[in-house]
C-alpha atoms as a PDB file:
ATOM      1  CA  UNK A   1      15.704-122.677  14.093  1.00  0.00           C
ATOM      2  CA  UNK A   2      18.569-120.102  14.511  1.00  0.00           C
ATOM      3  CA  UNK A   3      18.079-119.430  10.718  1.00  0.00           C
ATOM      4  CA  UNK A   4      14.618-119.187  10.585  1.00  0.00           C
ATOM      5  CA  UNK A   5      14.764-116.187  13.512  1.00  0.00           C
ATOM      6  CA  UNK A   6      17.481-114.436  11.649  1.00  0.00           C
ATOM      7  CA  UNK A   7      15.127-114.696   8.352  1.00  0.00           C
ATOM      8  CA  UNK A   8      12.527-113.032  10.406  1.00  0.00           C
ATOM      9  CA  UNK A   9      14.583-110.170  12.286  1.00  0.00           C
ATOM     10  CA  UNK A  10      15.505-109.403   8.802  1.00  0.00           C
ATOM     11  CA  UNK A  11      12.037-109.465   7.416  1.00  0.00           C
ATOM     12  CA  UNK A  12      11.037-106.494  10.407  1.00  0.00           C
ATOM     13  CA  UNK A  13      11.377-103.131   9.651  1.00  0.00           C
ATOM     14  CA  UNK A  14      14.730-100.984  10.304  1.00  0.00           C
ATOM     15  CA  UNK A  15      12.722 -98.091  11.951  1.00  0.00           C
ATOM     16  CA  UNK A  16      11.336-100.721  14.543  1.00  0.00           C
ATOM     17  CA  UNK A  17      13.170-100.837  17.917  1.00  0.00           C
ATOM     18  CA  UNK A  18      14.318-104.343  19.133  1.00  0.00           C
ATOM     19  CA  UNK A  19      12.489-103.886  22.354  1.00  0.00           C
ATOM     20  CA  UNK A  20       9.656-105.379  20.379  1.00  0.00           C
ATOM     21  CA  UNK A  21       7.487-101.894  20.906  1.00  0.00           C
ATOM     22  CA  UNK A  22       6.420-100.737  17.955  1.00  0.00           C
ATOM     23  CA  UNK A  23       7.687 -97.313  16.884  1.00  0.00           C
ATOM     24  CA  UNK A  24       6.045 -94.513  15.536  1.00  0.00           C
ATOM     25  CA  UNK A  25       5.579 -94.739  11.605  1.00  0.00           C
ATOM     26  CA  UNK A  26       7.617 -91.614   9.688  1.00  0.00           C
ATOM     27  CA  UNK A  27       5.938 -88.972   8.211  1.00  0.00           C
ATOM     28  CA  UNK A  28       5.738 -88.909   4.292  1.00  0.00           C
ATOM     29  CA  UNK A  29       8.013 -86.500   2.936  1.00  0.00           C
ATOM     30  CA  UNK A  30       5.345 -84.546   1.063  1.00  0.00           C
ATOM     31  CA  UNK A  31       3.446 -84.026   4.493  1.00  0.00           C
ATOM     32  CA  UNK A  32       6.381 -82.613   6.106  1.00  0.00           C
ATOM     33  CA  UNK A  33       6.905 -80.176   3.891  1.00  0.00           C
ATOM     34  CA  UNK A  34       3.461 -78.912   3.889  1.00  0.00           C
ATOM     35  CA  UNK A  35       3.463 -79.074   7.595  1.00  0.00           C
ATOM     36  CA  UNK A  36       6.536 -76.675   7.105  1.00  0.00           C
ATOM     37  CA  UNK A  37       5.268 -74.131   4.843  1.00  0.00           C
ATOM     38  CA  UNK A  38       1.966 -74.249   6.646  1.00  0.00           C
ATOM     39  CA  UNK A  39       3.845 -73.050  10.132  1.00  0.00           C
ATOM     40  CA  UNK A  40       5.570 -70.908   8.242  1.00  0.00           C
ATOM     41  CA  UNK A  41       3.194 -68.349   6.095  1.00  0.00           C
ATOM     42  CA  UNK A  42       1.588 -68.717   9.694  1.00  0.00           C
ATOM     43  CA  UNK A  43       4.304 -67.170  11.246  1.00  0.00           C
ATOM     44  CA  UNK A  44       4.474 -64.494   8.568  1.00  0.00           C
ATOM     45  CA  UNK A  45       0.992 -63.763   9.723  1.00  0.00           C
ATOM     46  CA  UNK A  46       1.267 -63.218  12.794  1.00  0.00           C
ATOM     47  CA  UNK A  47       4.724 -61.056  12.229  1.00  0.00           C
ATOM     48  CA  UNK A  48       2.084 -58.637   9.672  1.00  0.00           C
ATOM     49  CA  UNK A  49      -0.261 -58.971  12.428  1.00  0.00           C
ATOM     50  CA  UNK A  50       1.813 -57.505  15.043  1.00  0.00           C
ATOM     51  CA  UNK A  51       3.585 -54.988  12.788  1.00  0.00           C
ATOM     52  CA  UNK A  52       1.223 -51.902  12.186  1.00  0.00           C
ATOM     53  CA  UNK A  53       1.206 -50.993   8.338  1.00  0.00           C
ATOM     54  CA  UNK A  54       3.285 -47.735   7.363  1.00  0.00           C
ATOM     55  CA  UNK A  55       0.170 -45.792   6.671  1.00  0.00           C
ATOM     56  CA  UNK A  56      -1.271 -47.119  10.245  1.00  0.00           C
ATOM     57  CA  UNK A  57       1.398 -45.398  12.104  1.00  0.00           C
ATOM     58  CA  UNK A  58       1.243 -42.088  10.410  1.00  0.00           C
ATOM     59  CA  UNK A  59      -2.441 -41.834  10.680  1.00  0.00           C
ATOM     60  CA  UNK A  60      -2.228 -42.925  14.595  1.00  0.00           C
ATOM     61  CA  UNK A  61       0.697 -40.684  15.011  1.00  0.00           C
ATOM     62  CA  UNK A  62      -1.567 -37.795  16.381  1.00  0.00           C
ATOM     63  CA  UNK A  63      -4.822 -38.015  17.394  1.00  0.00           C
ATOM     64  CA  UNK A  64      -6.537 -35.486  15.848  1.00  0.00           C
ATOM     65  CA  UNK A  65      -4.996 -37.142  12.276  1.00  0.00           C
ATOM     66  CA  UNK A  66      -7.437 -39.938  13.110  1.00  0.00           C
ATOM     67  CA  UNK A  67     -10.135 -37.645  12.881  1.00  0.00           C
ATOM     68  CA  UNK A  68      -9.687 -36.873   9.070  1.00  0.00           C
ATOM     69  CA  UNK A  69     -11.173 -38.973   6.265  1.00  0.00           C
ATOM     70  CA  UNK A  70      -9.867 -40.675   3.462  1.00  0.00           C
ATOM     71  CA  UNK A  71      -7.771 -38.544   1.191  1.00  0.00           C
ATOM     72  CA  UNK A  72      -8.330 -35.111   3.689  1.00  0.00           C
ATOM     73  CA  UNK A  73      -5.845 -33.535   5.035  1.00  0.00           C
ATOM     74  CA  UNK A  74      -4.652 -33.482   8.967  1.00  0.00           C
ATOM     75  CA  UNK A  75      -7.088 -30.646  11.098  1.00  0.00           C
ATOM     76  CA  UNK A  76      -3.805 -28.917  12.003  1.00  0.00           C
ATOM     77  CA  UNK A  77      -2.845 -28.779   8.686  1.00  0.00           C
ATOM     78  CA  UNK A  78      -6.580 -27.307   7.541  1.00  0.00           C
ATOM     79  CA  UNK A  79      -6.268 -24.930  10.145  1.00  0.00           C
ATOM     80  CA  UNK A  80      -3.429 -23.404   8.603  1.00  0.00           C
ATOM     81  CA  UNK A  81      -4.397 -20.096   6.798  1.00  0.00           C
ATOM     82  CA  UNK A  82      -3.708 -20.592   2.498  1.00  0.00           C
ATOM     83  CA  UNK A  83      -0.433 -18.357   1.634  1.00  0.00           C
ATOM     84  CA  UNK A  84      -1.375 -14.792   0.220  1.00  0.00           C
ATOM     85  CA  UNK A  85      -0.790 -14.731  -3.421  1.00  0.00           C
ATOM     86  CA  UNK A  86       2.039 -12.699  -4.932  1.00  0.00           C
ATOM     87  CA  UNK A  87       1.642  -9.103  -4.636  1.00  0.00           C
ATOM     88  CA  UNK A  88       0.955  -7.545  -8.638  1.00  0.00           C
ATOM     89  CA  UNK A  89       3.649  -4.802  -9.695  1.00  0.00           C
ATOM     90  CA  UNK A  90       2.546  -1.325  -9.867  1.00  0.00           C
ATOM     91  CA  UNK A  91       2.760   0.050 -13.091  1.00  0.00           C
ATOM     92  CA  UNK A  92       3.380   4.022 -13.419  1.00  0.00           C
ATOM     93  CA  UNK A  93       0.672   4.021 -15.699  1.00  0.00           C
ATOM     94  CA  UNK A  94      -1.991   1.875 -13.879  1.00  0.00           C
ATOM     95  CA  UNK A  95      -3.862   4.885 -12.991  1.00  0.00           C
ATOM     96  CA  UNK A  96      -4.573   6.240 -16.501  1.00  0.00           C
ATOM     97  CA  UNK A  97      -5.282   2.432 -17.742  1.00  0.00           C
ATOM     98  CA  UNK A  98      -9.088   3.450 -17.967  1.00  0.00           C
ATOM     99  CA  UNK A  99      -8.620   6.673 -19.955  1.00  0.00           C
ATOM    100  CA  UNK A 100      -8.897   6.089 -23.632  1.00  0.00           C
ATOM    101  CA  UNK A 101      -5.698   7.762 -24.620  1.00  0.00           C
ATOM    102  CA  UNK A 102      -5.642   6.392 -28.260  1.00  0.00           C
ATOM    103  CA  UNK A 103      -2.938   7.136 -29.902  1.00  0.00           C
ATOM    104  CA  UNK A 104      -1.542   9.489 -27.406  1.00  0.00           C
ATOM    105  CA  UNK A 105      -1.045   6.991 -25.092  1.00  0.00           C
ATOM    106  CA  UNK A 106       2.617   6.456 -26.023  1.00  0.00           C
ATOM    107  CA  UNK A 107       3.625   9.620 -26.025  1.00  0.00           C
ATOM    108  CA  UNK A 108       1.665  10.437 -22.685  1.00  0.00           C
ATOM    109  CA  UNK A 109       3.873   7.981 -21.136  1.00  0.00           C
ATOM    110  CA  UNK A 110       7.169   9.118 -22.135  1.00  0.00           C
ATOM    111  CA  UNK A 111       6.213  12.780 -21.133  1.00  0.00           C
ATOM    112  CA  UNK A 112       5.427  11.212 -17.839  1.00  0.00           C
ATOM    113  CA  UNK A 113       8.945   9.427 -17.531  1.00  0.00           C
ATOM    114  CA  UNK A 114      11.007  12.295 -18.972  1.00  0.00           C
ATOM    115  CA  UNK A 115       9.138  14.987 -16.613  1.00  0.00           C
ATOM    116  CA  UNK A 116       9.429  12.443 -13.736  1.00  0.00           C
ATOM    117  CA  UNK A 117       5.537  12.520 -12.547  1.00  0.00           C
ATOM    118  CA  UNK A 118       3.062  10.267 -11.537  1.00  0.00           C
ATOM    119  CA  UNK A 119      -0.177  10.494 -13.662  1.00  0.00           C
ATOM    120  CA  UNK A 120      -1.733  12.691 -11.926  1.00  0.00           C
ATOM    121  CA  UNK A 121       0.909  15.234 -11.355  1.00  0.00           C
ATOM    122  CA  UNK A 122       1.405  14.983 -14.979  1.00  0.00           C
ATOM    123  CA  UNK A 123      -2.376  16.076 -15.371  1.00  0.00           C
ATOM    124  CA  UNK A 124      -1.852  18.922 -13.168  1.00  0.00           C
ATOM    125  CA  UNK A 125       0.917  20.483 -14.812  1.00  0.00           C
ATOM    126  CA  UNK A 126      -0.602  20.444 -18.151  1.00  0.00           C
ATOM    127  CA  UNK A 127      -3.967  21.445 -16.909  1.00  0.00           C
ATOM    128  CA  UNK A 128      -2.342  24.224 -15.014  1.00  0.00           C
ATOM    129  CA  UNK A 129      -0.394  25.376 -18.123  1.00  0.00           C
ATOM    130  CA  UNK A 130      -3.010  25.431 -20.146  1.00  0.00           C
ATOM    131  CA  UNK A 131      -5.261  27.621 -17.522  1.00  0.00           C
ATOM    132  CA  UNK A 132      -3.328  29.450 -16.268  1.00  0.00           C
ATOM    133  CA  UNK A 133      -1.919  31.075 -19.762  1.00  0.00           C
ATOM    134  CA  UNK A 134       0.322  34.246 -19.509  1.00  0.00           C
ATOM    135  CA  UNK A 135       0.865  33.473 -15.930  1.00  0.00           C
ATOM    136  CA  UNK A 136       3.661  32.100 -13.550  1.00  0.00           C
ATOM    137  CA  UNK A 137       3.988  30.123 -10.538  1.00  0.00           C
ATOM    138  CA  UNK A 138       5.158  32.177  -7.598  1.00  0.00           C
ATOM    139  CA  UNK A 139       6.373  30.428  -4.316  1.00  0.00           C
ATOM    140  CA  UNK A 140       6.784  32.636  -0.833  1.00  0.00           C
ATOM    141  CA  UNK A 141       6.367  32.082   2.737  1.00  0.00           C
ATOM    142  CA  UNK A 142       6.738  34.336   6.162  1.00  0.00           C
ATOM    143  CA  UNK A 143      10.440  34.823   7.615  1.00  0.00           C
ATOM    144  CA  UNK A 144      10.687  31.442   9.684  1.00  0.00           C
ATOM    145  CA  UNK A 145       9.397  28.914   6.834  1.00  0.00           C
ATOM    146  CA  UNK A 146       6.850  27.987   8.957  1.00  0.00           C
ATOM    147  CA  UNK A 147       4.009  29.201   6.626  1.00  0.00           C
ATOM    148  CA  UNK A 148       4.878  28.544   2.698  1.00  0.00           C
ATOM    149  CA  UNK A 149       2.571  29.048  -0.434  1.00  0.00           C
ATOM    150  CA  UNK A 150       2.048  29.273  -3.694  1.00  0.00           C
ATOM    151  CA  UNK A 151       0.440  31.237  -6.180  1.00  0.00           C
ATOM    152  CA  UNK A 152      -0.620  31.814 -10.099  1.00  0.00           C
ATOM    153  CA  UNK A 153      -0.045  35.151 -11.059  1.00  0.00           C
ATOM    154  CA  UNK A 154       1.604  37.531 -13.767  1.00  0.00           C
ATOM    155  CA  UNK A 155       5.231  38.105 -13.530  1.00  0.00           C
ATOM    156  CA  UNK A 156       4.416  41.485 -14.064  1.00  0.00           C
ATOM    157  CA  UNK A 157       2.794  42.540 -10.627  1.00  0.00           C
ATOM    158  CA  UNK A 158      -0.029  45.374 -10.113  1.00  0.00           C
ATOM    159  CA  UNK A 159       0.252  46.172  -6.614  1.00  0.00           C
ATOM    160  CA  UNK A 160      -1.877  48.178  -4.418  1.00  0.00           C
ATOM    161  CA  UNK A 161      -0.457  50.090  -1.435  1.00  0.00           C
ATOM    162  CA  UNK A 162      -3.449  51.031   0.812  1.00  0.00           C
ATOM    163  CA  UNK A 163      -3.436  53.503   3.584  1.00  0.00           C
ATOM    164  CA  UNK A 164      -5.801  52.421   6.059  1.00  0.00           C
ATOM    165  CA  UNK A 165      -4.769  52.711   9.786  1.00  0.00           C
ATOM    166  CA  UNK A 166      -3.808  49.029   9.755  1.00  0.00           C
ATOM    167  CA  UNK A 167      -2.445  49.178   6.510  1.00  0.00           C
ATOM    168  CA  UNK A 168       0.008  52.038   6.596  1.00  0.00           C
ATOM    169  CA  UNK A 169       1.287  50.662  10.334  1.00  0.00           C
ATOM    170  CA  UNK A 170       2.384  47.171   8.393  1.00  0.00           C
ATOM    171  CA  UNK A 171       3.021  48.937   5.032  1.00  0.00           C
ATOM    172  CA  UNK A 172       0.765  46.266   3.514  1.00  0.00           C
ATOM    173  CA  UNK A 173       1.441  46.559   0.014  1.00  0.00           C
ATOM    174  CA  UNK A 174       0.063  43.629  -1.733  1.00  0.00           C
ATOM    175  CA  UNK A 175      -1.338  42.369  -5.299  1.00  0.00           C
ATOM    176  CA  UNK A 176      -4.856  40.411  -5.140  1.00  0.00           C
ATOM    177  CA  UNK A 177      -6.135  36.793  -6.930  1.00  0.00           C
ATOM    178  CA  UNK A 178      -8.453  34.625  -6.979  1.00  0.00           C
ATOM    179  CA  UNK A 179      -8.784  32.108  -4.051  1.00  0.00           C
ATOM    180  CA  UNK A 180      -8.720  29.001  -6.730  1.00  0.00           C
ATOM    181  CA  UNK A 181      -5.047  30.224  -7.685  1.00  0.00           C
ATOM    182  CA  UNK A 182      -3.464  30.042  -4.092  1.00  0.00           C
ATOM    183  CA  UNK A 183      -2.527  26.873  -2.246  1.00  0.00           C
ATOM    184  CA  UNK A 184      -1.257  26.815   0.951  1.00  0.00           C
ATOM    185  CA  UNK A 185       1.329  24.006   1.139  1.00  0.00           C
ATOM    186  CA  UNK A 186       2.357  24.696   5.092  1.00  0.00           C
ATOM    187  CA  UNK A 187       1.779  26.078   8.173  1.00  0.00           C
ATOM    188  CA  UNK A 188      -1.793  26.567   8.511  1.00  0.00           C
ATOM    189  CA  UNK A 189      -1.824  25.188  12.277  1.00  0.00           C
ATOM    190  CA  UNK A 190       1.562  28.371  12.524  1.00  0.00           C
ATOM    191  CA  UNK A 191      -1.254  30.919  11.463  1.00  0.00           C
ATOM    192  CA  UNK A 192      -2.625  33.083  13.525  1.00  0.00           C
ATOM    193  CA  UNK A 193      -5.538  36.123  12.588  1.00  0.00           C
ATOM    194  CA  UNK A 194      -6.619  39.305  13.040  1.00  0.00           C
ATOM    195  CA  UNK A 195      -9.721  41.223  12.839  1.00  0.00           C
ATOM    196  CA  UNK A 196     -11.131  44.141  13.909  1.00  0.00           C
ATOM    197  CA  UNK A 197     -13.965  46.807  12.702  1.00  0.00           C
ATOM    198  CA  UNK A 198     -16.446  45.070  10.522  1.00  0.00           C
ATOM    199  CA  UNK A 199     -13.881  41.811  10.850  1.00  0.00           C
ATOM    200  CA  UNK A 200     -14.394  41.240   7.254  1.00  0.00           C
ATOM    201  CA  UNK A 201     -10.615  41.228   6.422  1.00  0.00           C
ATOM    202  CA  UNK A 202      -8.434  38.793   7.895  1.00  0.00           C
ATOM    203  CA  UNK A 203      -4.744  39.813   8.838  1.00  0.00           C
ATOM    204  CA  UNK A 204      -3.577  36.001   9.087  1.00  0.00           C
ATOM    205  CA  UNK A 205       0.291  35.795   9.573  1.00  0.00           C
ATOM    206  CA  UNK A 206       2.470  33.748  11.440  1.00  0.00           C
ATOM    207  CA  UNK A 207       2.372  33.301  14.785  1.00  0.00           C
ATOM    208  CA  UNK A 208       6.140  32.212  15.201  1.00  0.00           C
ATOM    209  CA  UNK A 209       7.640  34.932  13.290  1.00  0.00           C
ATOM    210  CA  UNK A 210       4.825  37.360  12.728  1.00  0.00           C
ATOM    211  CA  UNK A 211       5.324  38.109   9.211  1.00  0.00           C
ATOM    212  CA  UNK A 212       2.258  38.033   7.287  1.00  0.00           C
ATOM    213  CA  UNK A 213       2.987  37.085   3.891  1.00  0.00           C
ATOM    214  CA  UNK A 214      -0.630  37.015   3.021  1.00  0.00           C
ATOM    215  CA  UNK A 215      -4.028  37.663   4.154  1.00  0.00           C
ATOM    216  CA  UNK A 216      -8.027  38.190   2.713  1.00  0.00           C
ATOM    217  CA  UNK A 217      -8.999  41.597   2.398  1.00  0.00           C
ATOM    218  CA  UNK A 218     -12.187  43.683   2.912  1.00  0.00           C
ATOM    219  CA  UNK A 219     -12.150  45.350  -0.915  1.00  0.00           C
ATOM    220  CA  UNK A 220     -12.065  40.777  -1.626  1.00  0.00           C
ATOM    221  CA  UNK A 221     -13.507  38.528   0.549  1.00  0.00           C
ATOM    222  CA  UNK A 222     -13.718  35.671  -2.318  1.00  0.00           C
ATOM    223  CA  UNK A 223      -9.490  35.785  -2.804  1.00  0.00           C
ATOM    224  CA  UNK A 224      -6.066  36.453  -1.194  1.00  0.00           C
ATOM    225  CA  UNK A 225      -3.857  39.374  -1.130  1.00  0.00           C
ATOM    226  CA  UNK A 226      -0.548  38.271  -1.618  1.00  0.00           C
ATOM    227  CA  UNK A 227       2.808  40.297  -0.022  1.00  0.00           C
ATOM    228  CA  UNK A 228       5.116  40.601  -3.503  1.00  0.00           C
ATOM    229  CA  UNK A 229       8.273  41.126  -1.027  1.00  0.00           C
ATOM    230  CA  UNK A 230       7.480  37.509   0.868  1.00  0.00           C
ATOM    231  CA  UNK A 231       7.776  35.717  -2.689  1.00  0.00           C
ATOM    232  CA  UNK A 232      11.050  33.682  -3.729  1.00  0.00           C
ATOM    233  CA  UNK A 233      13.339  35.658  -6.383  1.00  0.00           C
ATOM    234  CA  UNK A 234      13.524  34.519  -9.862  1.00  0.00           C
ATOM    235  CA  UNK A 235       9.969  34.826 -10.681  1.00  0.00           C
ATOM    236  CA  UNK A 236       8.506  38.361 -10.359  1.00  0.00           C
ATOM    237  CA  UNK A 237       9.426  40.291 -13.946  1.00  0.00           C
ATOM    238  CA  UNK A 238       8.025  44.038 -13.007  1.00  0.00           C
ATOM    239  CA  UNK A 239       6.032  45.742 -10.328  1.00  0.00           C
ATOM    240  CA  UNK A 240       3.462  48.596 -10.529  1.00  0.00           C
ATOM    241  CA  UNK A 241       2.149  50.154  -7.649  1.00  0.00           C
ATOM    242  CA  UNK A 242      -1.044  51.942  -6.756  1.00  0.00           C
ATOM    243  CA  UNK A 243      -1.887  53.868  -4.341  1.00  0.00           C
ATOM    244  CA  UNK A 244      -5.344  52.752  -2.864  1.00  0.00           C
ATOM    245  CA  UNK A 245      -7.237  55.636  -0.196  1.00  0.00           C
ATOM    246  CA  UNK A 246      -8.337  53.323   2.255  1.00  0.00           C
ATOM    247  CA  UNK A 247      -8.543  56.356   4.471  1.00  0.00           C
ATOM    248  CA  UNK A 248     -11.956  56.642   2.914  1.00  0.00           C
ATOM    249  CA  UNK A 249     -12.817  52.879   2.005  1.00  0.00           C
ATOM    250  CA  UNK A 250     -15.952  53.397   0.892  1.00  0.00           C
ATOM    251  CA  UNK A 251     -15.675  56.293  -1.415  1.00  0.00           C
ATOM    252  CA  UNK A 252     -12.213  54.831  -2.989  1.00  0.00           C
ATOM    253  CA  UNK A 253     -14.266  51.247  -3.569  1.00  0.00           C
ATOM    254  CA  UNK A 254     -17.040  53.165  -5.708  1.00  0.00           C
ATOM    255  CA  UNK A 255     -14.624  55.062  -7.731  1.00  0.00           C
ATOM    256  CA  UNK A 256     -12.610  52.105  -8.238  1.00  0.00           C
ATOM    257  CA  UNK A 257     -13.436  50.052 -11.199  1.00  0.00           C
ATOM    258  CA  UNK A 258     -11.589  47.103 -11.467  1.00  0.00           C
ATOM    259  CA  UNK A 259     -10.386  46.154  -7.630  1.00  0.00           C
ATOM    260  CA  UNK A 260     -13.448  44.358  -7.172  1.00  0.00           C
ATOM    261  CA  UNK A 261     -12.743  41.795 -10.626  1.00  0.00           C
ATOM    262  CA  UNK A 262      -9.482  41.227  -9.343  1.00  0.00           C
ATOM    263  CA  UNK A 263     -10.493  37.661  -7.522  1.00  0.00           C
ATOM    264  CA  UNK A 264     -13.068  36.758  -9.696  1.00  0.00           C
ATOM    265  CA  UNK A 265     -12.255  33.755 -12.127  1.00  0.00           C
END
């Protein structure tokens, strides 16, 4: 009998308890391990799950970014005015680009760098050389500086020296030209003008100083009659002076013949 029980305890199971309960049968190796990797790529979901995605957090980073589609930019950032484009380089001959110079054009530009002009100041010279042939450029002004000028004339001077009541008082000895070869470069709000009698001429001078360096007389309304001592030396070659009877104005005006020419073009 003792045999027989001892064949039979060893015939039982090892994973049974002696208690006589039965105990729980072990898992199979293979379903372990899928039960394993099954808990695990579920964890790994629910650790994605609950970590937002890199482009998640950028896009919830300000609210107005959720606003913008796919592939647009943020609204602050389209608020944003473009950058101005780079400014072009002025070119000292830009201005003459349009004129077809031809074959001049070289040597247009290197007059224009050797005489130190801009296009149009390079224009003006030659047009003024070319007009104004046989004369000269004289500069003057009244006492102060206040009023300066300038003025195409000879270099040698014809100069009448009238004696009118206003004209001997002021010794107003002057030389006449047209009004298209006088420029006044200052001092027009310094100018000041008399008038009086038929208020044709006007006795302009400065109102600081009271010099009048220039002025439009009766005998020519259409130009300037220019004081030769108010000019700047170095320009004036001769001087020739007539005397003009403006005493009798009327009388000296018909027998004069070539007064009235004198500011015509």
């Amino acid at each position: 009998m003792r045999r027989a029980k001892s064949a039979a305890a060893a015939a039982k199971p090892r994973g049974q308890k002696r208690s006589g309960t039965p105990a729980a049968a072990a898992p199979a190796p293979n379903t372990s391990r899928a039960r394993r990797s099954a808990s695990q790529a579920g964890g790994g979901e629910q650790a994605a799950a609950r970590r937002p995605s890199q482009k998640r957090r950028l896009r919830s980073s300000s609210p107005r970014a959720q606003e913008a589609g796919p592939g647009e930019p943020p609204p602050e950032l389209a608020l944003l005015p473009p950058p101005p484009p780079p400014p072009t380089p002025a070119t000292p001959t830009s201005s003459v680009s349009t004129l077809d110079l031809g074959e001049q054009r070289e040597r247009w530009e290197l007059f224009q760098k050797r005489q130190r002009l801009t296009s149009e100041g390079a224009a003006k010279l030659l047009l003024d050389t070319f007009e104004y042939q046989g004369l000269v450029k004289h500069t003057g002004g009244c006492h102060c500086g206040a009023v300066r000028f300038e003025v195409w004339a000879p270099a040698d001077l014809h100069i009448f020296d009238c004696n009118c009541s206003i004209c001997k008082k002021k010794q107003n000895r002057h030389f006449i030209v047209p009004a298209s070869r006088f420029k006044l470069l200052k001092g027009a709000e310094n100018i000041t003008t008399y008038t009086f009698n038929t208020h044709k001429a006007q006795h302009t001078f400065c109102k600081r100083c009271g010099v009048q360096s220039f002025y439009t007389p009766r005998s020519n309304p259409g130009g300037f009659g220019i004081a030769p001592h108010c000019l700047d030396e170095g320009t004036v070659r001769s001087i020739v002076t007539e005397e003009f009877n403006g005493n009798d104005w009327e009388k000296a005006m018909k027998e004069h013949k070539t007064i009235k020419n004198m500011s015509k073009e």
